[in-house]
C-alpha atoms as a PDB file:
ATOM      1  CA  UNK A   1       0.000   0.000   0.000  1.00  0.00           C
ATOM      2  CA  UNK A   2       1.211   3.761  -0.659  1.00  0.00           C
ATOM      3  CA  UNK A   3       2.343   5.056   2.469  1.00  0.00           C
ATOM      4  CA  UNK A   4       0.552   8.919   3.770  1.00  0.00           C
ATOM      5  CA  UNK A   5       3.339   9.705   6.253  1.00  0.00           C
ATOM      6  CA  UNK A   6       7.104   8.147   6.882  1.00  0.00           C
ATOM      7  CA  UNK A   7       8.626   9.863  10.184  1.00  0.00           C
ATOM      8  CA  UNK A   8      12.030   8.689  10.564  1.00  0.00           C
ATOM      9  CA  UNK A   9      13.921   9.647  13.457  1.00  0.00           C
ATOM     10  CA  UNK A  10      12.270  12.903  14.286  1.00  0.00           C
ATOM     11  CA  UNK A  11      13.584  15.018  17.306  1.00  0.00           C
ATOM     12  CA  UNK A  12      12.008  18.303  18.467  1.00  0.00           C
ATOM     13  CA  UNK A  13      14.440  20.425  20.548  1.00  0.00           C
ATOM     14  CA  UNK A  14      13.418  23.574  22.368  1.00  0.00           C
ATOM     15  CA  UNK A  15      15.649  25.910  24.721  1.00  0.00           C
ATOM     16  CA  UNK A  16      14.321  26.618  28.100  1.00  0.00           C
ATOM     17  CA  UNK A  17      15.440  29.478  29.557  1.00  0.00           C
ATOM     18  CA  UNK A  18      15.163  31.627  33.093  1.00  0.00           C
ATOM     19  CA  UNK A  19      13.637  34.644  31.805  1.00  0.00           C
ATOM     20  CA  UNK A  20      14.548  37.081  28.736  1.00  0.00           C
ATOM     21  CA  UNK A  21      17.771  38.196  29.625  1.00  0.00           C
ATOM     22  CA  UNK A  22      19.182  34.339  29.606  1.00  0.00           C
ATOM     23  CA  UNK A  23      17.356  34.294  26.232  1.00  0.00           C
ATOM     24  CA  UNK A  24      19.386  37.104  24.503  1.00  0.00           C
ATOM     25  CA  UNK A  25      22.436  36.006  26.097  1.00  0.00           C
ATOM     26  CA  UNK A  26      21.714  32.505  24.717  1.00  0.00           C
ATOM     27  CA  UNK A  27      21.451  34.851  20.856  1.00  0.00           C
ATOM     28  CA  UNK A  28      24.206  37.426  21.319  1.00  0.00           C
ATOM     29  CA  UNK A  29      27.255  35.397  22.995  1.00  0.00           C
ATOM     30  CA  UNK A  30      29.015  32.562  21.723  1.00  0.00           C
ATOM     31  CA  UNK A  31      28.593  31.171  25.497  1.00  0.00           C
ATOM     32  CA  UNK A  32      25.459  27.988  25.891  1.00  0.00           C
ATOM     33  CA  UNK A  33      22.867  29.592  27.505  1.00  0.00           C
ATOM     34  CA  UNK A  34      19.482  27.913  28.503  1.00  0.00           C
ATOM     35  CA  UNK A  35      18.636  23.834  29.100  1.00  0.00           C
ATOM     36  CA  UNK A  36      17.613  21.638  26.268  1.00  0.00           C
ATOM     37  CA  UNK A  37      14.733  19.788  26.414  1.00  0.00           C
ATOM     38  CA  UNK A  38      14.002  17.514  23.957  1.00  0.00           C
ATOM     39  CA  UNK A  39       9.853  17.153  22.955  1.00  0.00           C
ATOM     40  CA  UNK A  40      10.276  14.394  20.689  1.00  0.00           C
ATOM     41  CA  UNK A  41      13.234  11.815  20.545  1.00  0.00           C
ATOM     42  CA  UNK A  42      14.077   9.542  17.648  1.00  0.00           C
ATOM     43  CA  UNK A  43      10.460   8.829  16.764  1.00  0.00           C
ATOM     44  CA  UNK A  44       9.992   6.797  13.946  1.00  0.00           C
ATOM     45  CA  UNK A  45       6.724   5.538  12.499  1.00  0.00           C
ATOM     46  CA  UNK A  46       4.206   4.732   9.219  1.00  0.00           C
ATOM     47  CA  UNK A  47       1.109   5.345   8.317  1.00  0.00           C
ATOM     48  CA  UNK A  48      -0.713   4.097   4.867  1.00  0.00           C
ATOM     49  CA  UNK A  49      -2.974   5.816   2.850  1.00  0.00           C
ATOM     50  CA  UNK A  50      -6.745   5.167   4.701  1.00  0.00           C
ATOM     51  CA  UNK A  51      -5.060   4.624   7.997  1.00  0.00           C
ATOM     52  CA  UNK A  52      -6.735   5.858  11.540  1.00  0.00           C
ATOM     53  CA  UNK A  53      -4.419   6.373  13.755  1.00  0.00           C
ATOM     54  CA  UNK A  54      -4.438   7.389  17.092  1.00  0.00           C
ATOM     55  CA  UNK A  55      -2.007   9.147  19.197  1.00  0.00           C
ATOM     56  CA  UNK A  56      -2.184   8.445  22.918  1.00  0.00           C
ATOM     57  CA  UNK A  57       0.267   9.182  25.776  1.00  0.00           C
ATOM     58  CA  UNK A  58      -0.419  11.180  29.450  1.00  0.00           C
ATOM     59  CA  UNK A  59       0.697  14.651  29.402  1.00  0.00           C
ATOM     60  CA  UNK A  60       4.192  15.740  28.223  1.00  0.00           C
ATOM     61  CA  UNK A  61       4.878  13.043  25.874  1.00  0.00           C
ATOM     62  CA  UNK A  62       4.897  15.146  22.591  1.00  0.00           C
ATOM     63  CA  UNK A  63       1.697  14.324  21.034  1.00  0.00           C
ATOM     64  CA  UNK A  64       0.864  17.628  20.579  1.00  0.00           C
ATOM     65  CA  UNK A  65       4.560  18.253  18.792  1.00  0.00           C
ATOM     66  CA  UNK A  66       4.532  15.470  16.177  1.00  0.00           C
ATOM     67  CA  UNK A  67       1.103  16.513  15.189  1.00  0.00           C
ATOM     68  CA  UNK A  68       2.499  19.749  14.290  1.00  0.00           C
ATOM     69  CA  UNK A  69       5.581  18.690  12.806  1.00  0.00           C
ATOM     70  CA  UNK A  70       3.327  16.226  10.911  1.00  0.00           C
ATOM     71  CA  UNK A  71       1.050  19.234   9.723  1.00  0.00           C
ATOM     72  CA  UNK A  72       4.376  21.247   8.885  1.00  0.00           C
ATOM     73  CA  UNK A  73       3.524  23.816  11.577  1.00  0.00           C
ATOM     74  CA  UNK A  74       6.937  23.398  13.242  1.00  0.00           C
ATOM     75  CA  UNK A  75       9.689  22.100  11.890  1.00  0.00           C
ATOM     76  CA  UNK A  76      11.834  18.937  13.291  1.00  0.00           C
ATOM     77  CA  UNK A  77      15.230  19.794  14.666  1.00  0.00           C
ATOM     78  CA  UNK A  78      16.760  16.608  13.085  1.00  0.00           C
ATOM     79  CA  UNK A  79      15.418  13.523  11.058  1.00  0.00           C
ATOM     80  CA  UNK A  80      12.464  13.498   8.364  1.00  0.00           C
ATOM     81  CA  UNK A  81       8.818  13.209   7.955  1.00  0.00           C
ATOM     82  CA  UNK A  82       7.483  12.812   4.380  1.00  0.00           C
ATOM     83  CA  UNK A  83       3.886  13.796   3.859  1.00  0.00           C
ATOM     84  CA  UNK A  84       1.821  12.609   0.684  1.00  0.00           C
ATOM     85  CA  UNK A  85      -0.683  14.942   0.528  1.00  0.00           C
ATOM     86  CA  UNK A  86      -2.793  18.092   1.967  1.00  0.00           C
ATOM     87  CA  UNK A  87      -2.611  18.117   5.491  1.00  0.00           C
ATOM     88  CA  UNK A  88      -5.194  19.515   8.063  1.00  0.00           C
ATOM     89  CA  UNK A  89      -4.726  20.366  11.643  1.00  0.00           C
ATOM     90  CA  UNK A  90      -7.853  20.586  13.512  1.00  0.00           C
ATOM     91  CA  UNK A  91      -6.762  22.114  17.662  1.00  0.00           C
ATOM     92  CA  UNK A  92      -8.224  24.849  19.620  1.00  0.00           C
ATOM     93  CA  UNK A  93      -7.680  27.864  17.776  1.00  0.00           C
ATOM     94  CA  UNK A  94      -4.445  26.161  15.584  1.00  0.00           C
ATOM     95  CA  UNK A  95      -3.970  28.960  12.356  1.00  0.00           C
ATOM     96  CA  UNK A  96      -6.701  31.392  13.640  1.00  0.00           C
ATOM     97  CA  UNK A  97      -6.181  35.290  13.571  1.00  0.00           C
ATOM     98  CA  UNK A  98      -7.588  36.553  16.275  1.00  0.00           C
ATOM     99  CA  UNK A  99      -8.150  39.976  15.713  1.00  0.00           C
ATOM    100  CA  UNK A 100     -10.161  38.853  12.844  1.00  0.00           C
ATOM    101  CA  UNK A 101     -13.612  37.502  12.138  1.00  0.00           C
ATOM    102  CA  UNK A 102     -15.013  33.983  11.891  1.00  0.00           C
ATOM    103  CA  UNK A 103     -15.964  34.892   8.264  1.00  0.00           C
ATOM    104  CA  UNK A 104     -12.620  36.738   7.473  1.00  0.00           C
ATOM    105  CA  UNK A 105     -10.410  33.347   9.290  1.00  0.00           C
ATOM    106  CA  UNK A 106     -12.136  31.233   6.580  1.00  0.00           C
ATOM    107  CA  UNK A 107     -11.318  33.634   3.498  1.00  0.00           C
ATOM    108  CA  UNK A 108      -8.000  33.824   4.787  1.00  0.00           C
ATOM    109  CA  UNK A 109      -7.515  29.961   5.438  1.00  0.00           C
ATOM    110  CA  UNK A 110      -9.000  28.970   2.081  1.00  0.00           C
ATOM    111  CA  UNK A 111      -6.853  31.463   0.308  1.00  0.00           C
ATOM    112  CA  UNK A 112      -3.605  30.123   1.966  1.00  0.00           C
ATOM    113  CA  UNK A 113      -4.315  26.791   1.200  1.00  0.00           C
ATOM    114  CA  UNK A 114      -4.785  27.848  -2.981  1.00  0.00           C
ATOM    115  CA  UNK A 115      -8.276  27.810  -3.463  1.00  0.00           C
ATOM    116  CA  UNK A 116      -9.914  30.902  -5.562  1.00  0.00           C
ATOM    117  CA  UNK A 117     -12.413  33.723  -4.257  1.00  0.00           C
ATOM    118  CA  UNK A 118     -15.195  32.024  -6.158  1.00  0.00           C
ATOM    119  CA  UNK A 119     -14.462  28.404  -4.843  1.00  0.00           C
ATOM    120  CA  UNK A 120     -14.184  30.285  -1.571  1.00  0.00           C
ATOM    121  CA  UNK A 121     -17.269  31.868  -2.204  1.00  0.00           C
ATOM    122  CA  UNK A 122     -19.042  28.683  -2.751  1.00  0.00           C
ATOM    123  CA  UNK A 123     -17.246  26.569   0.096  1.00  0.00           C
ATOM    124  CA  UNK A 124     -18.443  29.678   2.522  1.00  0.00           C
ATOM    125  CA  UNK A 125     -22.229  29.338   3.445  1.00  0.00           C
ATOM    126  CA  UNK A 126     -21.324  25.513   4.397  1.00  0.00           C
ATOM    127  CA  UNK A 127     -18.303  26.081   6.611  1.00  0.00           C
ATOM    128  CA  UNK A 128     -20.566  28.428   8.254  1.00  0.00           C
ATOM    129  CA  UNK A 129     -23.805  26.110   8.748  1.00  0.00           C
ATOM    130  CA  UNK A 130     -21.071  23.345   9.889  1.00  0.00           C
ATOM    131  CA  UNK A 131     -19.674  25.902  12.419  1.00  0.00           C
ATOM    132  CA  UNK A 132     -23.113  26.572  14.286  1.00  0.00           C
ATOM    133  CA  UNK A 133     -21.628  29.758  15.108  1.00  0.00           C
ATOM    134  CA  UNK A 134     -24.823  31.926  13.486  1.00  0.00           C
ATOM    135  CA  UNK A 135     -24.499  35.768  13.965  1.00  0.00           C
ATOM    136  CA  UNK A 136     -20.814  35.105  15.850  1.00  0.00           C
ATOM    137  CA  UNK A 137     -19.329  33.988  12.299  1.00  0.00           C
ATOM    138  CA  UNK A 138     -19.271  38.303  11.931  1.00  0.00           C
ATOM    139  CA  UNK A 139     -17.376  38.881  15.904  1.00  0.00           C
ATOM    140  CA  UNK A 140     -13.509  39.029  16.353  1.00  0.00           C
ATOM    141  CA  UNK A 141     -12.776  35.527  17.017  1.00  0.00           C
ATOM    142  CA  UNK A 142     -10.835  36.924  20.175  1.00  0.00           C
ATOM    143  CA  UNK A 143     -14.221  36.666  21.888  1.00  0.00           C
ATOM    144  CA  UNK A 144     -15.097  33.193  21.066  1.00  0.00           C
ATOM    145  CA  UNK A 145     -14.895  30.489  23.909  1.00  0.00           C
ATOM    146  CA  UNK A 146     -12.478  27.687  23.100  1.00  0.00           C
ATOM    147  CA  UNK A 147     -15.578  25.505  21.635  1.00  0.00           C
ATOM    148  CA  UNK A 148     -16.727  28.082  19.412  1.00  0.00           C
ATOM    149  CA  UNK A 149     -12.876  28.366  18.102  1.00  0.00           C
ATOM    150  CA  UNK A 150     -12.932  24.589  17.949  1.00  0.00           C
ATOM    151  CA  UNK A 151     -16.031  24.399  15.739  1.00  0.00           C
ATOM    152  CA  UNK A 152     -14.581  26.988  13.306  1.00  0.00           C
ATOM    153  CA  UNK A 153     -11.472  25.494  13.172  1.00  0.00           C
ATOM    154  CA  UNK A 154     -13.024  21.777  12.472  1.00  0.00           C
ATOM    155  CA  UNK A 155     -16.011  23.541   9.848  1.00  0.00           C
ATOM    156  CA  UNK A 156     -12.849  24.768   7.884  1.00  0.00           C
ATOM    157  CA  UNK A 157     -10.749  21.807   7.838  1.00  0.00           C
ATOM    158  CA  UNK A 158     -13.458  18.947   6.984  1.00  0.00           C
ATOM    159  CA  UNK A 159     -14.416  21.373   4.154  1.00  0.00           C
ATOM    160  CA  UNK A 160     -11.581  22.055   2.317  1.00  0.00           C
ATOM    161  CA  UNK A 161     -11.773  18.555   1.910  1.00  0.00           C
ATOM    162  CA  UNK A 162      -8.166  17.473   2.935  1.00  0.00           C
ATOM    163  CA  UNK A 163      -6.160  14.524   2.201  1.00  0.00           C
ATOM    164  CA  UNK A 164      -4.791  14.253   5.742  1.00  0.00           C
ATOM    165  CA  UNK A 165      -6.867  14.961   8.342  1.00  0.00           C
ATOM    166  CA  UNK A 166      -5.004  15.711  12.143  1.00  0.00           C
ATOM    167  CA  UNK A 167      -7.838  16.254  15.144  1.00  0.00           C
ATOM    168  CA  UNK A 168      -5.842  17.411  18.170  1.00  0.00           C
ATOM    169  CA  UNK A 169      -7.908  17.553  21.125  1.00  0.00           C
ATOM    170  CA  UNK A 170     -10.593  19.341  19.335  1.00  0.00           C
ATOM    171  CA  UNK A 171     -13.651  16.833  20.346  1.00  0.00           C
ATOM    172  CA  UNK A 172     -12.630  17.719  24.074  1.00  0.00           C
ATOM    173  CA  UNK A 173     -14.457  21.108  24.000  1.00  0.00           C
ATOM    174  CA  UNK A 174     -17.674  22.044  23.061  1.00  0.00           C
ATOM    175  CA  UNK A 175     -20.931  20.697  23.448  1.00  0.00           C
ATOM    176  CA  UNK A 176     -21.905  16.921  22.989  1.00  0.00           C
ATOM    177  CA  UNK A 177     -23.819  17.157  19.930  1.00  0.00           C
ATOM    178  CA  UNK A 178     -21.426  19.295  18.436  1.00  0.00           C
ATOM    179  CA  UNK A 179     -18.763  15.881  19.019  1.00  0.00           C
ATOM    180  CA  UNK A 180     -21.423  13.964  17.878  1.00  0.00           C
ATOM    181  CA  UNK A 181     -21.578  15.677  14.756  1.00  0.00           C
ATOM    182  CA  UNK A 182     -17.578  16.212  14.001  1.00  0.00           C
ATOM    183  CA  UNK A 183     -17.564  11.986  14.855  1.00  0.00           C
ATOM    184  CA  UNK A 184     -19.588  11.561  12.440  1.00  0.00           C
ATOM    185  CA  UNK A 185     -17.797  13.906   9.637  1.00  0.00           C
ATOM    186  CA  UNK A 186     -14.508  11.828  10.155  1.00  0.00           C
ATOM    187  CA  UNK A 187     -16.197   8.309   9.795  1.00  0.00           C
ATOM    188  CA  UNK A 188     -17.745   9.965   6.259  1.00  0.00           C
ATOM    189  CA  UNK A 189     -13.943  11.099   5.725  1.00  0.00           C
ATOM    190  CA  UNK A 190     -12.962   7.239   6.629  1.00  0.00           C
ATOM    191  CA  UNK A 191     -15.289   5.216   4.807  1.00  0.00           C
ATOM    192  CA  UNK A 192     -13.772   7.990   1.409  1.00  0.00           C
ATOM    193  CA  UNK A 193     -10.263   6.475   2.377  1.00  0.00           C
ATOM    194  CA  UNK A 194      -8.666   9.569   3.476  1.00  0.00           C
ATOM    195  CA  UNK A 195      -5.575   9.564   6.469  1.00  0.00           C
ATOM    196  CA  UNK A 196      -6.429  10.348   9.578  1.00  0.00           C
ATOM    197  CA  UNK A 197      -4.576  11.313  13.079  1.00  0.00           C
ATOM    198  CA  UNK A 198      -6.642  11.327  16.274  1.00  0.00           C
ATOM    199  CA  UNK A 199      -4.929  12.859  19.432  1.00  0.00           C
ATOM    200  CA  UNK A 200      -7.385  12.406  22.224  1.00  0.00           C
ATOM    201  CA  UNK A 201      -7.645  11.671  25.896  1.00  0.00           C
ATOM    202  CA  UNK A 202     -10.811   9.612  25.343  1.00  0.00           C
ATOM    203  CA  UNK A 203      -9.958   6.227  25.215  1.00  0.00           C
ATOM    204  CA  UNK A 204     -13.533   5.153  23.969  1.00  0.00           C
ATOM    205  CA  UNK A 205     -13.154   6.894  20.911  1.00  0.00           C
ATOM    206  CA  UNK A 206      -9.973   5.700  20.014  1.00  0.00           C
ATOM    207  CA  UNK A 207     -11.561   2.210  20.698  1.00  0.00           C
ATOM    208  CA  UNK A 208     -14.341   3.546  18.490  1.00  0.00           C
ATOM    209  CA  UNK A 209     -12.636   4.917  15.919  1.00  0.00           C
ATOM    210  CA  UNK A 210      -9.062   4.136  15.473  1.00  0.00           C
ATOM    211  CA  UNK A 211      -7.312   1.267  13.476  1.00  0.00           C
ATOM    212  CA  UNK A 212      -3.864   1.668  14.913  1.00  0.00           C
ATOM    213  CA  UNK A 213      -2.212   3.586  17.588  1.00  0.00           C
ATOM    214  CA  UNK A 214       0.973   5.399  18.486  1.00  0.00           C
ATOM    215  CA  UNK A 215       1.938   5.248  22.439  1.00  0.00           C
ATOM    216  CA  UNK A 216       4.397   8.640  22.985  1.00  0.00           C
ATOM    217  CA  UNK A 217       5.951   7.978  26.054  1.00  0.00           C
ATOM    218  CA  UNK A 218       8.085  11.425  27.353  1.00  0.00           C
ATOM    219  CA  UNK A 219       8.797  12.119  23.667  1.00  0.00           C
ATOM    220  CA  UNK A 220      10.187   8.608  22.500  1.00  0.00           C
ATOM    221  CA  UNK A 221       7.875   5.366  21.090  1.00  0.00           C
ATOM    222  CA  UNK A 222       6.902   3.040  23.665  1.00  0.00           C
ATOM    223  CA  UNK A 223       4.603   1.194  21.326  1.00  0.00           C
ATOM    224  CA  UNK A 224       2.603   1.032  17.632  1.00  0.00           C
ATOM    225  CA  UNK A 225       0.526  -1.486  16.803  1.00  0.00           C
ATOM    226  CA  UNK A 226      -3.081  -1.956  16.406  1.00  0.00           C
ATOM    227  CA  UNK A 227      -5.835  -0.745  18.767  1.00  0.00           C
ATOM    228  CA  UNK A 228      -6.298  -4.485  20.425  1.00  0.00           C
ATOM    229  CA  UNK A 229      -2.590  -4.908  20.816  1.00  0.00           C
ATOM    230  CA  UNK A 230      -1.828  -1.116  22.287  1.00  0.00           C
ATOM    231  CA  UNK A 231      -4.533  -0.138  24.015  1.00  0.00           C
ATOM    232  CA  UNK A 232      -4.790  -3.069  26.644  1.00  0.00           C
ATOM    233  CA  UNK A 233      -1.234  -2.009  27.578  1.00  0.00           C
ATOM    234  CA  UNK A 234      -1.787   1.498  27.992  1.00  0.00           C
ATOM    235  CA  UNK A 235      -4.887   0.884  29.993  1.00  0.00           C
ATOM    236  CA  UNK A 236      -2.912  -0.983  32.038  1.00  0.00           C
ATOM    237  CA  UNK A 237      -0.068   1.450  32.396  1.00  0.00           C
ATOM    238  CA  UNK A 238      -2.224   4.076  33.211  1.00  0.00           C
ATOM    239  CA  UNK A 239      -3.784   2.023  36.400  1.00  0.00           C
ATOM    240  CA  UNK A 240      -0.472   1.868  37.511  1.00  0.00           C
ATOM    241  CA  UNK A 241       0.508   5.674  36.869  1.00  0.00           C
ATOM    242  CA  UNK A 242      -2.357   6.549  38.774  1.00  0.00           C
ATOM    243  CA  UNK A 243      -1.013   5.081  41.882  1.00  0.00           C
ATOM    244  CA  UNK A 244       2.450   6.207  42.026  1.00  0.00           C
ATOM    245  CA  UNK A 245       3.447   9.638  43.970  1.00  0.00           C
ATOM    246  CA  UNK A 246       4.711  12.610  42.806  1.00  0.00           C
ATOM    247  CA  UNK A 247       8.047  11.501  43.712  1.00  0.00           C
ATOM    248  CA  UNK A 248       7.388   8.350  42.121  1.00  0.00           C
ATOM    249  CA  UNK A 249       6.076   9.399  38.557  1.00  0.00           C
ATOM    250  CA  UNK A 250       9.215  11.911  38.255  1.00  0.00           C
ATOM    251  CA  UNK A 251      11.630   9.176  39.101  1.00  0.00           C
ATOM    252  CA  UNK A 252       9.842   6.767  36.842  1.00  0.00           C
ATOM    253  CA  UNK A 253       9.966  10.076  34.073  1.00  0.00           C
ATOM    254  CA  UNK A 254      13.705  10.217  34.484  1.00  0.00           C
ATOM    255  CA  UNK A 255      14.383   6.229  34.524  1.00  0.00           C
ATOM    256  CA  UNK A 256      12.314   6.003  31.365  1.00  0.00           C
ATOM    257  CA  UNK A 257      14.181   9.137  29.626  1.00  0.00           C
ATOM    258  CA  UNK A 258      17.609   7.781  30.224  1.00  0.00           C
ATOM    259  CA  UNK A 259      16.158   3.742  28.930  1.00  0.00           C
ATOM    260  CA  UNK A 260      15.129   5.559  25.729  1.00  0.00           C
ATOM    261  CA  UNK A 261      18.451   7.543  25.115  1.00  0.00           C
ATOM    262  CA  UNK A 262      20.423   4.545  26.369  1.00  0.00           C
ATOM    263  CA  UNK A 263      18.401   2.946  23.605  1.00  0.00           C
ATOM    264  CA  UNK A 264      18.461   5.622  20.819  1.00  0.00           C
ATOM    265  CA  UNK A 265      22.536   5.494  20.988  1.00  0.00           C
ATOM    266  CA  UNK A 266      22.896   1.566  20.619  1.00  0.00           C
ATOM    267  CA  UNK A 267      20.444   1.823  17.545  1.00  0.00           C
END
């Protein structure tokens, strides 16, 4: 099968730094400023054309990142990801202009992405309907709520009729119905064969949903395989996660970051 996306040893770096000053520093001396921390680690992994594939991992463990990366919002700091085809990012708010309206964010999106003003003109009155978001569609988008800047954001991208579809979070906010609806958009976009990435919290629509799934784990692969082989584990590695201490989770963090690089090197 043609593959949709090859990510082959991707690693996210970002500087952290005590305040502006170390920051400038960091920019204007030849001195190493700042601590690295590294979001994403030698993370390699497939998807074919048509796959579902969920990204699941507790907090921190660069789910968020690689869907970006994936999406060609930020770029990798070392190693590849090939994309074969139009990519989508549905998150709260991801590409929005806030000092703009609902109406004017959709001109502006379509146009970026290459369609024309009439195209635009036609695609309009049904991102709006799909939206919900009635007489708002004409506010600054400043004063939505994060569900009504979800629903724009997921009315644009299941319109412009993507090849890739990425939904990060975006079913979390909002009303039920709303979900409900959006749920039912991406099984339409399934059954047409189209790629999708699903990065959610809710294990029962992965279950629901997904065909495969990618366990992040502090940035590194801890697992990929299909739903019945992955999620099990997870499940049970969350039980156990839930249990442990403050003290205990950040030990377990740093025993688990220094197995992965201990691992990266010998490979």
């Amino acid at each position: 099968m043609e593959k949709a996306i090859i990510a082959k040893n991707v690693t996210k770096k970002y500087k952290l730094y005590n305040g502006t000053k170390e920051r400038l520093l960091d920019l204007l001396t030849p001195k190493n400023y700042g601590e690295d921390f590294y979001a994403l680690t030698n993370v390699n992994f497939e998807a074919e054309k048509g796959d579902i594939v969920g990204f699941i991992g507790i907090n921190g463990s660069g789910k968020s990142t690689l869907s970006n990366i994936i999406a060609g919002i930020v770029p990798e700091t070392a190693g590849t990801v090939e994309v074969n085809g139009q990519t989508a990012l549905i998150a709260v708010a991801s590409g929005l202009k806030w000092d703009l309206t609902g109406r004017d964010n959709i001109e502006l999106k379509c146009l970026m992405l290459g369609f024309s003003k009439e195209e635009i003109k036609a695609l309009e009155p049904e991102i709006i309907e799909f939206s919900e978001l009635g007489k708002f569609i004409d506010q600054p988008v400043k004063s939505y709520s994060s569900g009504m800047k979800s629903r724009l954001g997921f009315a644009i991208s299941v319109n412009v009729d993507p090849d890739i579809l990425i939904i990060d979070e975006a079913l979390s906010v909002g009303d039920k119905a709303f979900a409900e609806k959006s749920l039912a958009k991406m099984k339409e976009f399934k059954q047409k064969g189209k790629t999708m990435i699903f990065v959610s919290h809710s294990l029962g629509q992965m279950k629901e949903f997904c065909e495969k799934i990618l366990w992040l784990e502090f940035g590194t692969v801890r697992d990929y395989g299909t739903v019945d082989e992955v999620i099990p584990k997870y499940e049970q590695f969350l039980k156990q996660w839930q249990k442990m201490s403050k003290a205990e989770k950040d030990a377990y963090k740093e025993e688990a970051i220094k197995r992965n690089q201990t691992a990266n090197a010998v490979n």
